[in-house]
N, C-alpha and C. Protein backbone atom coordinates (compact mmCIF):
# COMPACT_ATOMS: atom_id res chain seq x y z
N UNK A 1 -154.78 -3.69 47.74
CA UNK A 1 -154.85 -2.38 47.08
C UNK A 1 -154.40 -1.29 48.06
N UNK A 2 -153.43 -0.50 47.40
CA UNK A 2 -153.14 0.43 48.18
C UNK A 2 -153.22 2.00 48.17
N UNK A 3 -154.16 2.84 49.22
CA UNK A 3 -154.31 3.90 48.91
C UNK A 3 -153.69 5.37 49.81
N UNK A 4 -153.15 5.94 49.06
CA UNK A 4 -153.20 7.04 49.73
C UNK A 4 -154.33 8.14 50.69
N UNK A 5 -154.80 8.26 51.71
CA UNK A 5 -155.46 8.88 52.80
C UNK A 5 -155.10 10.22 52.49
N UNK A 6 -155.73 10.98 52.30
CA UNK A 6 -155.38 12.53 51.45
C UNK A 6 -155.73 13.38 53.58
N UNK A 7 -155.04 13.04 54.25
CA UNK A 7 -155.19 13.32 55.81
C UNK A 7 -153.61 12.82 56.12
N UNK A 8 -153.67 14.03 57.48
CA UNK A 8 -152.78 13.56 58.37
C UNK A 8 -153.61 13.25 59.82
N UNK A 9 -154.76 13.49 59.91
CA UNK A 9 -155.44 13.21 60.84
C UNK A 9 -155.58 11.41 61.49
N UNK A 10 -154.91 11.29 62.87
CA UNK A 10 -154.41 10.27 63.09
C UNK A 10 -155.89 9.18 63.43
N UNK A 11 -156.45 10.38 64.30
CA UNK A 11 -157.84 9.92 64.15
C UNK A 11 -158.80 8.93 62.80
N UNK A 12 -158.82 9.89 62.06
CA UNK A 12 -159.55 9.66 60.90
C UNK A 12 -158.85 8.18 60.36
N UNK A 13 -157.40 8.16 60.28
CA UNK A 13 -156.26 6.75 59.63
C UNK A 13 -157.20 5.74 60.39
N UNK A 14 -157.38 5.93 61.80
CA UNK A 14 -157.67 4.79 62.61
C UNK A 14 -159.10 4.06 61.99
N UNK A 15 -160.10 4.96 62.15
CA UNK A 15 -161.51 4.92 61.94
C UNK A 15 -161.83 3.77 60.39
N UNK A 16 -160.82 5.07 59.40
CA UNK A 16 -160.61 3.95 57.94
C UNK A 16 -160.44 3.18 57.87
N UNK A 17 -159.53 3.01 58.35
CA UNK A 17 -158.14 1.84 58.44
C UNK A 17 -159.00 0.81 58.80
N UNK A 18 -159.72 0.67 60.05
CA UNK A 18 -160.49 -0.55 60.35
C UNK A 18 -162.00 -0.44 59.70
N UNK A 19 -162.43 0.63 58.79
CA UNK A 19 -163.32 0.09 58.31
C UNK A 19 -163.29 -0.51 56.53
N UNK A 20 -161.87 -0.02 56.70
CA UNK A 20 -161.74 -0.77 54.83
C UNK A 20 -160.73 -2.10 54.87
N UNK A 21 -160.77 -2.31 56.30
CA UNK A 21 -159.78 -3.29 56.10
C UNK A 21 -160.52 -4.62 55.81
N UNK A 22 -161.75 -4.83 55.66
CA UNK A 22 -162.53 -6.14 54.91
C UNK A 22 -162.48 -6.32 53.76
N UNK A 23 -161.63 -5.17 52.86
CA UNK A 23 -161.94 -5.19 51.45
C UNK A 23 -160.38 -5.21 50.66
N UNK A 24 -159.53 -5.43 52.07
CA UNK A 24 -157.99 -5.61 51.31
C UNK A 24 -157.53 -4.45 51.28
N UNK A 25 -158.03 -3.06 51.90
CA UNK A 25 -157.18 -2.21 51.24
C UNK A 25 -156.52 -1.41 52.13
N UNK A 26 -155.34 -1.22 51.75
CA UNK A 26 -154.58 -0.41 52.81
C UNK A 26 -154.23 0.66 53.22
N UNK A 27 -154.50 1.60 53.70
CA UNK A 27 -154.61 3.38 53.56
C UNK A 27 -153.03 3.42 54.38
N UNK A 28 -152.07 4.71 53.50
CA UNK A 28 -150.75 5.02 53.88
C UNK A 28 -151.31 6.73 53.91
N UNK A 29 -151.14 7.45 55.01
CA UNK A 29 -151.30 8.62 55.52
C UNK A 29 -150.28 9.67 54.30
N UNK A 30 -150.61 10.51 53.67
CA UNK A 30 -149.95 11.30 52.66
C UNK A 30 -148.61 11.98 53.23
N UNK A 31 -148.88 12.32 54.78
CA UNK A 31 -147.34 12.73 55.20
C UNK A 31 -146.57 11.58 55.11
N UNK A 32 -146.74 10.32 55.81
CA UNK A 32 -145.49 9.50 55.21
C UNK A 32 -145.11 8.79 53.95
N UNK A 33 -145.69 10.08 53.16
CA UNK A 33 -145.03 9.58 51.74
C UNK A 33 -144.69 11.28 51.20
N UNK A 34 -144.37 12.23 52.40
CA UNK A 34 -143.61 13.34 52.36
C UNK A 34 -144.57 14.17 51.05
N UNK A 35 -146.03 13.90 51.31
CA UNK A 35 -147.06 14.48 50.30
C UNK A 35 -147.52 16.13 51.05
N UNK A 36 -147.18 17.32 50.11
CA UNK A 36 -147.83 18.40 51.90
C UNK A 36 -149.10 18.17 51.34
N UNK A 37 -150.11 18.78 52.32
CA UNK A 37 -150.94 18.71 52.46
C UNK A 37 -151.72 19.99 51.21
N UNK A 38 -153.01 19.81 50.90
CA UNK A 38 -153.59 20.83 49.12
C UNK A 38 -154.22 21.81 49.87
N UNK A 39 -154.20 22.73 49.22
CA UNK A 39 -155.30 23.51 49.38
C UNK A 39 -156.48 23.59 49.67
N UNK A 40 -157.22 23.82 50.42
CA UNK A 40 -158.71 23.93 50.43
C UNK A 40 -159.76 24.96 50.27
N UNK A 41 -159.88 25.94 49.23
CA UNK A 41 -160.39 27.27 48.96
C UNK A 41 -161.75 27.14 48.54
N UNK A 42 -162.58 25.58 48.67
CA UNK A 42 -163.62 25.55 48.24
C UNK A 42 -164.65 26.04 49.46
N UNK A 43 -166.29 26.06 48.97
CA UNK A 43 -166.91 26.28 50.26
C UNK A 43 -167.57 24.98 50.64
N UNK A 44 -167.74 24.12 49.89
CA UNK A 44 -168.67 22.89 50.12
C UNK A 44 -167.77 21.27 50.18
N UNK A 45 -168.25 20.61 50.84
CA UNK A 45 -167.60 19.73 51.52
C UNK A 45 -166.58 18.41 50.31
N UNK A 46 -167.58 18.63 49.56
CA UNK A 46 -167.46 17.68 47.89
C UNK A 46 -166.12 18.27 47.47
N UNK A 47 -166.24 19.26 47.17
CA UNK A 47 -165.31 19.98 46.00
C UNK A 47 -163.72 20.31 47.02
N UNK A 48 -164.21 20.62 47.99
CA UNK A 48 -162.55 19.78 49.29
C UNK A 48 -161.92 18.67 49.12
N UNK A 49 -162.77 18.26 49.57
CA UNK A 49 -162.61 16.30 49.16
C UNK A 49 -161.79 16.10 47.87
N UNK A 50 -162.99 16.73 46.76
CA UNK A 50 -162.13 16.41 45.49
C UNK A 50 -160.30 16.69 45.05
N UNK A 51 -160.77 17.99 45.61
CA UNK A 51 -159.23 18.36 45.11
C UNK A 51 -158.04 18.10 46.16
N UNK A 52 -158.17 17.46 47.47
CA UNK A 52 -157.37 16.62 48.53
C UNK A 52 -156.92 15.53 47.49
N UNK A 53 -158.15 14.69 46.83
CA UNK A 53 -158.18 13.41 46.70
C UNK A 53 -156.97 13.79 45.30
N UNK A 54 -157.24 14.33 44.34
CA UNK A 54 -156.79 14.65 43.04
C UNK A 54 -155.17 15.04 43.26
N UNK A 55 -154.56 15.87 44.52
CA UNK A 55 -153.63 16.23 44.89
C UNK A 55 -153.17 15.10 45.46
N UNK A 56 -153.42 14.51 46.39
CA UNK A 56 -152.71 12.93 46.93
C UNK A 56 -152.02 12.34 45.40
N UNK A 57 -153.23 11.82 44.76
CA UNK A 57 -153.13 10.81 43.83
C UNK A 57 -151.63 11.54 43.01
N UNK A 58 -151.83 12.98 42.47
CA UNK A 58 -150.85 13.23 41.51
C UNK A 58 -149.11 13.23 42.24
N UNK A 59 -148.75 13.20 43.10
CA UNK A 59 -148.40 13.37 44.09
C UNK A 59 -147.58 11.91 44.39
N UNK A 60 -148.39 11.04 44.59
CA UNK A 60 -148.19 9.83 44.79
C UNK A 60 -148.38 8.55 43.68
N UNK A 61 -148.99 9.20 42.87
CA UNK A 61 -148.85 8.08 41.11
C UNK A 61 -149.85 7.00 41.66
N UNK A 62 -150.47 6.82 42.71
CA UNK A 62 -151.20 5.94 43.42
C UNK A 62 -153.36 6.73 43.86
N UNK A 63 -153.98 5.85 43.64
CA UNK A 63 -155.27 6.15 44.01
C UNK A 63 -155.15 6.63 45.39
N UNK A 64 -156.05 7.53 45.45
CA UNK A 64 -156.50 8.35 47.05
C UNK A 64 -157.69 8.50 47.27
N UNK A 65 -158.03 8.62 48.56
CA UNK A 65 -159.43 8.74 49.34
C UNK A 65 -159.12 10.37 50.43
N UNK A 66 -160.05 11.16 49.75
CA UNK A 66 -159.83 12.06 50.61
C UNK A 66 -161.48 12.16 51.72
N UNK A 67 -161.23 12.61 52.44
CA UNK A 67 -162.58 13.20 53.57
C UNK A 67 -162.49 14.62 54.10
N UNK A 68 -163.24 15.00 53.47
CA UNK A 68 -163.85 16.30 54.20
C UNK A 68 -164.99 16.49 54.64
N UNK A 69 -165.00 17.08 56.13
CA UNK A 69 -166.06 16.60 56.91
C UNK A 69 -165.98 17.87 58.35
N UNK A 70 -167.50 17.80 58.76
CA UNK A 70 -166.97 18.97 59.23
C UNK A 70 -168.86 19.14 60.39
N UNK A 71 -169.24 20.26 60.89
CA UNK A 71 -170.27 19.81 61.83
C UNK A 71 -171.37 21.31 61.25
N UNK A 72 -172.25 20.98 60.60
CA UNK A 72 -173.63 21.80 60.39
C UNK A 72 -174.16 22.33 61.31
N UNK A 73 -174.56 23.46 62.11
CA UNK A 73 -175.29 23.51 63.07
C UNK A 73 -176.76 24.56 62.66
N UNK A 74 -177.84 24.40 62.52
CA UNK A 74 -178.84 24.53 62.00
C UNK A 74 -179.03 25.72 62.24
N UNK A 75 -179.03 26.40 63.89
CA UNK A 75 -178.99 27.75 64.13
C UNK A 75 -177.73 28.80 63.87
N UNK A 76 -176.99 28.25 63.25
CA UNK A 76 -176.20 29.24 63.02
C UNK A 76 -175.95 28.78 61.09
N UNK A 77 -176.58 28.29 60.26
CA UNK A 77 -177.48 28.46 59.03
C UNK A 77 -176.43 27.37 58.42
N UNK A 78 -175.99 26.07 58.99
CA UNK A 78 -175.21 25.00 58.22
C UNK A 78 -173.80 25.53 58.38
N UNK A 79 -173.26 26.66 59.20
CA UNK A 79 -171.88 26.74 59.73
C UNK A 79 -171.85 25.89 60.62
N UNK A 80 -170.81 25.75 61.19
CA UNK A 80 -168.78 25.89 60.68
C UNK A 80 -168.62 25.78 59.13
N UNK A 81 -169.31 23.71 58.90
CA UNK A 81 -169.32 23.44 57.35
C UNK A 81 -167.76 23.02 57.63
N UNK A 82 -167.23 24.00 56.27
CA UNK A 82 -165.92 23.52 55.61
C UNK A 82 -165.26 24.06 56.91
N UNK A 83 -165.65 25.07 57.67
CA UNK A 83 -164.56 25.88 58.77
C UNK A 83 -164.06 25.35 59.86
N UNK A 84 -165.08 24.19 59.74
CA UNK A 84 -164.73 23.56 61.10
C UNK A 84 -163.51 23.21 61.97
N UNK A 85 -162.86 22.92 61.15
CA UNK A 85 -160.96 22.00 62.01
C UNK A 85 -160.84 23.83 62.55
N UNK A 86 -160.81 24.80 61.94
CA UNK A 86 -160.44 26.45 62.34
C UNK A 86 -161.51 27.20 63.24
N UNK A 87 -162.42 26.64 63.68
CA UNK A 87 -163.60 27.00 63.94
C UNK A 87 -163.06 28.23 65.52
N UNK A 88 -162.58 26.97 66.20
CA UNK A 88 -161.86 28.14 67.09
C UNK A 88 -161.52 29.32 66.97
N UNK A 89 -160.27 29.61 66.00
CA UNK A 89 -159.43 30.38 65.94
C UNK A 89 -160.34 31.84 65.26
N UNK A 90 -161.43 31.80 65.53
CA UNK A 90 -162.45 32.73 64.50
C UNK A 90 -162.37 33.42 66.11
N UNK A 91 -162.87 32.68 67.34
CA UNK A 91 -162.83 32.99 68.55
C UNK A 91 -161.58 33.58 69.13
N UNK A 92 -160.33 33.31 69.06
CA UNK A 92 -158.92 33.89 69.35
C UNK A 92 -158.54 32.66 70.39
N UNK A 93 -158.96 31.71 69.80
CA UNK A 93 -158.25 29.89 70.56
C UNK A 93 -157.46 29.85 69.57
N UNK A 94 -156.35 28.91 69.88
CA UNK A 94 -155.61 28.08 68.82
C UNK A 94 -156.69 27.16 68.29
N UNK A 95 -156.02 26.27 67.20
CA UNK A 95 -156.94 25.64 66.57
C UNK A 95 -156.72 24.16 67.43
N UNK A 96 -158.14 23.51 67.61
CA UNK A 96 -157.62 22.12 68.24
C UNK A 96 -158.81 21.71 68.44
N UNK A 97 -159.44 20.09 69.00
CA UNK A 97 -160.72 19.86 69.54
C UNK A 97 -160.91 20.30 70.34
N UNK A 98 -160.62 20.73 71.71
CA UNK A 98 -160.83 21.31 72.76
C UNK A 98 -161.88 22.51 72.93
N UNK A 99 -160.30 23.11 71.60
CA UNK A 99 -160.89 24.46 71.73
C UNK A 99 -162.16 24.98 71.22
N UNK A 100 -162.44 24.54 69.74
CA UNK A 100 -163.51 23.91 69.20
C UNK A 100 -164.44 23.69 69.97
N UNK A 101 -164.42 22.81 70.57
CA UNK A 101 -166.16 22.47 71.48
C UNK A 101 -166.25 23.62 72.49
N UNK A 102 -164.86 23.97 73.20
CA UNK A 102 -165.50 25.35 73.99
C UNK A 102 -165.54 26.40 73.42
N UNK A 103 -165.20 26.68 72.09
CA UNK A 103 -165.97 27.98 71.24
C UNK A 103 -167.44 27.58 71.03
N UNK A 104 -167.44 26.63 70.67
CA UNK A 104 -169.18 25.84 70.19
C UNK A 104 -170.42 26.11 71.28
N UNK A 105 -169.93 25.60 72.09
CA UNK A 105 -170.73 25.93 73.73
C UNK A 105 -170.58 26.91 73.81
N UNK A 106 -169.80 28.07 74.11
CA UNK A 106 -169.75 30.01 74.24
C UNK A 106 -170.95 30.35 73.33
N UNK A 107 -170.62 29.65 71.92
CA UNK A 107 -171.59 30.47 70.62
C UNK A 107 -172.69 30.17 70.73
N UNK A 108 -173.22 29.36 71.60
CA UNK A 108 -174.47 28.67 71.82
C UNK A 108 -175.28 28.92 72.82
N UNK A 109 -174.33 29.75 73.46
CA UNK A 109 -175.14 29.22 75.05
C UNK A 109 -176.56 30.89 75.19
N UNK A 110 -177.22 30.32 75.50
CA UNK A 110 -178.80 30.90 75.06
C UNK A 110 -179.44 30.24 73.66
N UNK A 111 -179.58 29.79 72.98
CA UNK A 111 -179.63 29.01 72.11
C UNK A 111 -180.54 27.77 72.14
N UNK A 112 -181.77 27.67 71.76
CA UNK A 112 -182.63 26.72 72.54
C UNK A 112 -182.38 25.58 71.15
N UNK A 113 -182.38 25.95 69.51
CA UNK A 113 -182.47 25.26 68.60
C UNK A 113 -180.92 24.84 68.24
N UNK A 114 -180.64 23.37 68.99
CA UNK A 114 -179.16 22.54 69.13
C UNK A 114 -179.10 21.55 67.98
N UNK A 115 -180.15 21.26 66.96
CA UNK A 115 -180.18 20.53 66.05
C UNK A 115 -179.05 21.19 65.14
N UNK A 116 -177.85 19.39 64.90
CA UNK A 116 -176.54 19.83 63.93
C UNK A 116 -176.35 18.52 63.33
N UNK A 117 -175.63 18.69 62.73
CA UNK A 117 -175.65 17.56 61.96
C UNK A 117 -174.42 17.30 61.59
N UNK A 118 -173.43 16.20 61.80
CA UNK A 118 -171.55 15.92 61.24
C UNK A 118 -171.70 15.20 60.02
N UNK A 119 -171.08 15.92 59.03
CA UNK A 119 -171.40 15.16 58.35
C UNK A 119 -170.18 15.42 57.22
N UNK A 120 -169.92 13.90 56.62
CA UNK A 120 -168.74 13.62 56.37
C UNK A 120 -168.73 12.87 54.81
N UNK A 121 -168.07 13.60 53.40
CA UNK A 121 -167.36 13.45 52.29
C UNK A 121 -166.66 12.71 51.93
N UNK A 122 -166.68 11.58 51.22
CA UNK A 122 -165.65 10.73 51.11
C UNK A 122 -165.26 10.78 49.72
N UNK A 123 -164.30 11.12 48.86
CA UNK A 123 -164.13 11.33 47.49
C UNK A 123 -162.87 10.24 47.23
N UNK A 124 -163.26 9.07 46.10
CA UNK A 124 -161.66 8.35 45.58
C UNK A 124 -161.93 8.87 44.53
N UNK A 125 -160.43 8.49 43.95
CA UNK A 125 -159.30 8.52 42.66
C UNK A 125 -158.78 7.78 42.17
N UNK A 126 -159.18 7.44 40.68
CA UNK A 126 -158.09 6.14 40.38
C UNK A 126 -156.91 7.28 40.20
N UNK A 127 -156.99 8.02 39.57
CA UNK A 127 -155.82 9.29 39.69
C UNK A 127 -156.11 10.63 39.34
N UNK A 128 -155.10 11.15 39.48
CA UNK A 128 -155.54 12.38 39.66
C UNK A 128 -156.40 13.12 38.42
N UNK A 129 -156.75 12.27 37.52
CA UNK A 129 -157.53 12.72 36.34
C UNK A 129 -158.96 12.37 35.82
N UNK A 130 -158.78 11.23 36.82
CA UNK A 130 -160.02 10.55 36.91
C UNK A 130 -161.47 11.01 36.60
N UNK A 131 -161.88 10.85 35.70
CA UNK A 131 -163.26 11.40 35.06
C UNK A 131 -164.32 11.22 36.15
N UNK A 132 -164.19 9.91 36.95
CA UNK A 132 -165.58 9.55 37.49
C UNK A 132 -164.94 8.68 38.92
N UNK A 133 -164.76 10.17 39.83
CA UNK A 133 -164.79 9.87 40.97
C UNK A 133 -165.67 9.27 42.20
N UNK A 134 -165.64 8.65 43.01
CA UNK A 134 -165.99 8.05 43.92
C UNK A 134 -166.72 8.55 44.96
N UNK A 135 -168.03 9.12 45.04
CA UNK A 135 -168.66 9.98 46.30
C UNK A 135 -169.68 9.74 46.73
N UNK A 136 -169.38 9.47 48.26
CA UNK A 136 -169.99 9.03 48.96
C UNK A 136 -170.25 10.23 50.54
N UNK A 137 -171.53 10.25 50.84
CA UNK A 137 -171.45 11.47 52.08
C UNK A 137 -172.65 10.51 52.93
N UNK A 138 -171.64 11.22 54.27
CA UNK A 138 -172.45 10.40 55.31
C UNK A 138 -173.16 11.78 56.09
N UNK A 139 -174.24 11.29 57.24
CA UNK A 139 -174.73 12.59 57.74
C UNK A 139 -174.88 11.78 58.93
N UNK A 140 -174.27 12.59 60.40
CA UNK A 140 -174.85 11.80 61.75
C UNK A 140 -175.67 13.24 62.11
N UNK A 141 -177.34 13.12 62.55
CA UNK A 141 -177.89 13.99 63.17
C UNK A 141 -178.19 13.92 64.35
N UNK A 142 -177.77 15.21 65.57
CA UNK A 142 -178.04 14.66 66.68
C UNK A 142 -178.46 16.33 67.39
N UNK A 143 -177.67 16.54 68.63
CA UNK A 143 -178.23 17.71 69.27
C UNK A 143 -176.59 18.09 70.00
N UNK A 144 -176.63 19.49 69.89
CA UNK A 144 -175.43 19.90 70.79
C UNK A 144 -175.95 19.73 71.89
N UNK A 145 -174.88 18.94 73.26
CA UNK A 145 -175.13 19.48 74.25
C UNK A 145 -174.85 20.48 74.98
N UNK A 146 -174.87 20.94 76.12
CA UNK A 146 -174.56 21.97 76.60
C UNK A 146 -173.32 21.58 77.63
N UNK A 147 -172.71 20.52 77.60
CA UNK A 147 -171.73 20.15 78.04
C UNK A 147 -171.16 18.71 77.79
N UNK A 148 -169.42 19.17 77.53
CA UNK A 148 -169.16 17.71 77.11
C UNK A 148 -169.37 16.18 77.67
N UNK A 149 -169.62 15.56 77.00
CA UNK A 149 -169.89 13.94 77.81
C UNK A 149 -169.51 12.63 77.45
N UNK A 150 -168.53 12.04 77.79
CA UNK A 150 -168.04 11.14 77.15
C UNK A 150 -166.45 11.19 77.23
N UNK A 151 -165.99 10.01 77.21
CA UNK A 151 -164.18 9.93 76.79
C UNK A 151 -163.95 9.73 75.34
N UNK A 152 -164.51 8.90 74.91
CA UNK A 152 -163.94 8.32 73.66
C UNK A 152 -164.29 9.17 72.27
N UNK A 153 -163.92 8.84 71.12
CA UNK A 153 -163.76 9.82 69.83
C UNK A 153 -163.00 10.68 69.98
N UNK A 154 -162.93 11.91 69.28
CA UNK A 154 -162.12 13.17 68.83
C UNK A 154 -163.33 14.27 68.36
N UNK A 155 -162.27 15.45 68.31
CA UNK A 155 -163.45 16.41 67.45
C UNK A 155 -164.46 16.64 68.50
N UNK A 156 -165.84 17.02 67.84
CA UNK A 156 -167.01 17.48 68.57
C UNK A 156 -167.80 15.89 69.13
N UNK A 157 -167.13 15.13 69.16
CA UNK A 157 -167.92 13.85 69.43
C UNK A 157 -168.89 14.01 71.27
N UNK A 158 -167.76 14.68 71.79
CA UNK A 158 -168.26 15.03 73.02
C UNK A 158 -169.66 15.43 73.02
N UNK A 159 -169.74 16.88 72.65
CA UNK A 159 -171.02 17.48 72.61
C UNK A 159 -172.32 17.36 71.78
N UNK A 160 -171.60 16.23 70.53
CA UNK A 160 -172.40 15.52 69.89
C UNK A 160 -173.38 14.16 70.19
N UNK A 161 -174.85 14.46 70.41
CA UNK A 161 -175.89 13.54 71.16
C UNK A 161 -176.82 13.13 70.25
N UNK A 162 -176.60 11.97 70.25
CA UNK A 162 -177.42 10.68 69.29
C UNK A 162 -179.19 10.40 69.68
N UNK A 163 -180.23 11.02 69.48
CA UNK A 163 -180.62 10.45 70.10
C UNK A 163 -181.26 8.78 69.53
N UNK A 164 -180.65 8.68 68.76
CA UNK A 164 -181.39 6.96 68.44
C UNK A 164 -180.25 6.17 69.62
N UNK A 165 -179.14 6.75 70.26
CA UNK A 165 -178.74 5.65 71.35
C UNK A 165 -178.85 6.53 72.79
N UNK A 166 -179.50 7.65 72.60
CA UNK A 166 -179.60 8.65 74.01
C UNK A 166 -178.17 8.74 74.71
N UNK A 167 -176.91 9.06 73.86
CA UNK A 167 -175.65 8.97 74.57
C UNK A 167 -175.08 10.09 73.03
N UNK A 168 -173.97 10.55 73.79
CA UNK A 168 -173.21 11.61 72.64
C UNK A 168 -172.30 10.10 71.84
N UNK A 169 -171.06 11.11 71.04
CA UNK A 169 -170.55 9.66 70.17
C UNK A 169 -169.99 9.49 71.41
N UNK A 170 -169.11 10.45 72.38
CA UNK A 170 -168.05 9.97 72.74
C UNK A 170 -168.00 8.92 73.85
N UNK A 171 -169.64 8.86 74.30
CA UNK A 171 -169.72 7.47 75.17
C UNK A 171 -169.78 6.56 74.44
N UNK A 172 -170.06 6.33 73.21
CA UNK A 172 -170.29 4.93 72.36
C UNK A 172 -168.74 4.21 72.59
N UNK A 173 -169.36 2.75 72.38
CA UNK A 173 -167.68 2.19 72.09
C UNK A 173 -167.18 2.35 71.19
N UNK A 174 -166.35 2.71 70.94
CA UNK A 174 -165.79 3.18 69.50
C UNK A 174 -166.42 2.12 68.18
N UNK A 175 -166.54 0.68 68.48
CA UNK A 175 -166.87 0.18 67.08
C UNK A 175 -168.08 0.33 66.81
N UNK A 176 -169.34 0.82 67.88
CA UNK A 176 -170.19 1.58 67.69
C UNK A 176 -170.31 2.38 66.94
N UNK A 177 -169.42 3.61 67.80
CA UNK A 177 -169.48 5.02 67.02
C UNK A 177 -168.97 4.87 65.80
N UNK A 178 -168.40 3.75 65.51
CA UNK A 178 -167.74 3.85 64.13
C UNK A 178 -168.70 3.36 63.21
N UNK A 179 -169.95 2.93 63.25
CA UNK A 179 -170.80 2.00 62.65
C UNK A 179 -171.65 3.14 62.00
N UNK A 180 -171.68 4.46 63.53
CA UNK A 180 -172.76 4.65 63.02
C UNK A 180 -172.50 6.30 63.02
N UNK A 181 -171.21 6.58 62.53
CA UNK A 181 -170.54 7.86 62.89
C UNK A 181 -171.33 8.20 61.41
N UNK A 182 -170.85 9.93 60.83
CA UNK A 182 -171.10 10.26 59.97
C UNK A 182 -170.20 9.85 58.86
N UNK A 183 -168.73 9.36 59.25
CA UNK A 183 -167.93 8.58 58.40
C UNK A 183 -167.74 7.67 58.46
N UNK A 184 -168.31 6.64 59.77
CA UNK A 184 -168.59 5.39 59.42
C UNK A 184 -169.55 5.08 58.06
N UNK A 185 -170.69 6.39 57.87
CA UNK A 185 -171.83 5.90 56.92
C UNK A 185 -170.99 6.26 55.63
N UNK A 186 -170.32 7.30 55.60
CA UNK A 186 -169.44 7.29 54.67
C UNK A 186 -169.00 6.48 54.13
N UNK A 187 -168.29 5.65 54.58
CA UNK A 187 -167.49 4.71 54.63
C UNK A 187 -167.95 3.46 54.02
N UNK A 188 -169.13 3.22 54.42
CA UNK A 188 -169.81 1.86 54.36
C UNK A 188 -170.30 2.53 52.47
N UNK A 189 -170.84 3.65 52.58
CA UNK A 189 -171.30 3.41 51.29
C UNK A 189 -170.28 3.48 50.01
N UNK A 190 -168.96 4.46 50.77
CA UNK A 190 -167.63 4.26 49.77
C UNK A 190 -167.20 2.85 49.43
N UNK A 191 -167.15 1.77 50.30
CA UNK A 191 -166.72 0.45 50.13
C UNK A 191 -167.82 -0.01 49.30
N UNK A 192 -169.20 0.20 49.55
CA UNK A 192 -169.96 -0.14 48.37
C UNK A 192 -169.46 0.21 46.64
N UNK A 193 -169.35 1.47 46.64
CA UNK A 193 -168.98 1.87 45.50
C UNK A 193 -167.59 1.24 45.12
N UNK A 194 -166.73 0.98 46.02
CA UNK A 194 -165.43 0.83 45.44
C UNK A 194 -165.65 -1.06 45.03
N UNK A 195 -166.35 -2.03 45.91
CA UNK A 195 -166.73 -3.33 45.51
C UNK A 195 -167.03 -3.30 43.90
N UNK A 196 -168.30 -2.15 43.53
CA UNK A 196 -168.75 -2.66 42.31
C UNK A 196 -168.30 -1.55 41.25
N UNK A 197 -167.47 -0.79 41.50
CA UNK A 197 -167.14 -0.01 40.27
C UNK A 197 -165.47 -0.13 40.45
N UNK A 198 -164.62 -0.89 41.30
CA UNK A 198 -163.36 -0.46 41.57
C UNK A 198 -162.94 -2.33 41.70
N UNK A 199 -163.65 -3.13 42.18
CA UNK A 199 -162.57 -4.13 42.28
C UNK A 199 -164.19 -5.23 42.52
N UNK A 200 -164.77 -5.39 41.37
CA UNK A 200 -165.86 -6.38 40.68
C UNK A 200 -165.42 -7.70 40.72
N UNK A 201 -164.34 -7.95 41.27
CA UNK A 201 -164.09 -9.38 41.99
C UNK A 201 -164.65 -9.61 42.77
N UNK A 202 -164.44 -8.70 43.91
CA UNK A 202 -164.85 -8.52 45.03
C UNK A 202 -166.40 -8.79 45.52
N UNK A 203 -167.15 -8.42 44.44
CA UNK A 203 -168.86 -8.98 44.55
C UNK A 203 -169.29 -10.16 44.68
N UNK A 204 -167.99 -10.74 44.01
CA UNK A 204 -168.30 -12.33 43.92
C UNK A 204 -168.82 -13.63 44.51
């Protein structure tokens, strides 16, 4: 089965890619099928998702999986949210991970309450008309740190600290962090849904 990835995020292809690949299915990134990228004018993470996913599909005559996903931070009242990938540029950074985690740390620093939460949207499509889409949301809760730690992941993974493994993601090994990311959980419960409402062979 083959789906369109409503992302150009090379990151995110990777993460999918090996976690749907037990179920046969193959994610093709929407730029190389010369798809631009939709609009996103919603405020909540669902209704992004949706209309990524709805825009792939029409686009491509083919089912899509979109993700929107993004980092809660409790003291500043469930922002970034949807703002996140731009979160920088609110600061006068370009937009990028980098810059991102060192706007995050600036906005923080005095800040004793670090409880945030990544948490990540997964919306399919049989197409773009689809009455009864596919949604699944994952949540990783952890603590900003006050400095980055770690090589591995993307995004805020750095400053993002687990404590059920006392390490941020970006020290995990990746098939770790992928197990137990906020779109790994995504993920796991989208493949649930897609087993028994999308390809009921598959339960067998």
């Amino acid at each position: 089965m083959k789906l369109v990835l409503a992302s150009n995020n090379q990151g995110k292809l990777a993460e999918l890619q090996a976690l749907f690949a037990p179920l046969g299915v193959e994610l093709v990134r929407q730029g190389e099928l010369g798809i631009p990228e939709a609009a996103e004018p919603f405020r909540t993470f669902v209704e992004n998702a949706l209309a990524k996913a709805r825009h792939a599909s029409a686009h491509s005559g083919l089912p899509a999986l979109a993700d929107d996903a993004g980092l809660c931070v409790d003291a500043f009242g469930g922002l970034p949210g949807v703002d996140t990938a731009y979160y920088a540029t609110q600061f006068g950074y370009p937009k990028g991970d980098d810059n991102n985690v060192r706007a995050l740390l600036e906005q923080m620093q005095g800040i004793e309450q670090r409880r945030a939460a990544l948490v990540s949207t997964l919306v399919a499509v049989r197409s773009p008309e689809d009455p009864e889409p596919l949604i699944a949301v994952g949540r990783a809760v952890g603590q900003i740190t006050r400095q980055p730690v770690g090589e591995h992941g993307f995004g805020f993974d750095p400053v993002m600290f687990i404590p059920e493994f006392g390490q941020t993601f970006a020290q995990l090994p990746p098939e770790v962090k992928n197990a137990h990311s906020h779109r790994g959980r995504a993920a796991q419960q989208m493949l649930q849904l897609m087993r028994a409402n999308w390809l009921p062979e598959a339960t067998a």
